[in-house]
Protein backbone atom coordinates (compact mmCIF):
# COMPACT_ATOMS: atom_id res chain seq x y z
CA UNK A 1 21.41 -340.97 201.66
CA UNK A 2 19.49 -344.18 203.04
CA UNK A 3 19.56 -347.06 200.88
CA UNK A 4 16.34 -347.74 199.05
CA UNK A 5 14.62 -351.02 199.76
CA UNK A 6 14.64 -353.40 197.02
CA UNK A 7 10.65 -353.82 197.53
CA UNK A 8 10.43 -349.70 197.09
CA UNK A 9 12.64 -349.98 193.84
CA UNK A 10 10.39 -353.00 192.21
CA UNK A 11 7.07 -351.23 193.23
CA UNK A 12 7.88 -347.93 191.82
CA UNK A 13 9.48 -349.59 188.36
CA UNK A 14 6.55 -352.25 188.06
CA UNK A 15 4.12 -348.94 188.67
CA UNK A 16 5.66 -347.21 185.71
CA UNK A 17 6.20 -349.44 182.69
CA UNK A 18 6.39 -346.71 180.31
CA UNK A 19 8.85 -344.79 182.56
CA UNK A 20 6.63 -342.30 184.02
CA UNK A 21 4.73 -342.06 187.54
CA UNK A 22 1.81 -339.62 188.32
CA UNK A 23 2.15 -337.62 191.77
CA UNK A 24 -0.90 -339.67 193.17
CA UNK A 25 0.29 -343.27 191.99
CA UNK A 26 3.70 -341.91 194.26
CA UNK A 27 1.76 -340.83 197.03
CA UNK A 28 -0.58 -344.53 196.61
CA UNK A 29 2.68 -346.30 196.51
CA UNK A 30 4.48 -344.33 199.92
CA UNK A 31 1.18 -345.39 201.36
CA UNK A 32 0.95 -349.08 200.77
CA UNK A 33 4.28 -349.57 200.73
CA UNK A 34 4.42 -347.69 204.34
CA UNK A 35 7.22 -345.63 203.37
CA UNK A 36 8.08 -341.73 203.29
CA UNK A 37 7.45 -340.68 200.03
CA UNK A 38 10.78 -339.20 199.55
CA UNK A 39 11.48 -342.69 199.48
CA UNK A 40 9.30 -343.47 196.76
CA UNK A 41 10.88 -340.07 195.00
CA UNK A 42 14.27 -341.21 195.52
CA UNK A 43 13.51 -345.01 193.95
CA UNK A 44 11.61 -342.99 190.80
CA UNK A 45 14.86 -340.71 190.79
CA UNK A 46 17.51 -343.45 190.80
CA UNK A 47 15.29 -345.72 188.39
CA UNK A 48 15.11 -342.24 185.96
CA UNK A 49 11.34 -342.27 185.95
CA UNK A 50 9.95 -339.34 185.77
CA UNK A 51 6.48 -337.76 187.93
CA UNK A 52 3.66 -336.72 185.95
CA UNK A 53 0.15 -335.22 186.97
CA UNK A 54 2.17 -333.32 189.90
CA UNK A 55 -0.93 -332.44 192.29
CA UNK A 56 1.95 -328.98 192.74
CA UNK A 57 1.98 -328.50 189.30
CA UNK A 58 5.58 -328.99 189.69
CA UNK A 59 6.07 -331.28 186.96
């Protein structure tokens, strides 16, 4: 697995302070951060936030 840039890891914990991340903040974040958003899925993952609002319906 490719490490996770620190900058990834503080955006994604700074955009959920109460430990949870809608599907569109993820897919804002991948954007602006000009990352995959697996990437942003992995940080969330690792950090144990969890996605809310899934635009799947997934979670």
């Amino acid at each position: 697995m490719d490490k996770i840039p620190e900058k990834v890891l503080e955006a994604v914990k700074e955009a959920a302070p109460e430990g949870r991340l809608s599907c569109a903040d993820a897919h804002d974040l991948a954007k602006r951060l000009d990352v995959e958003l697996l990437m942003v899925g992995k940080a969330a993952d690792e950090l144990k936030i969890k996605l809310k609002n899934c635009q799947l319906g997934c979670f």
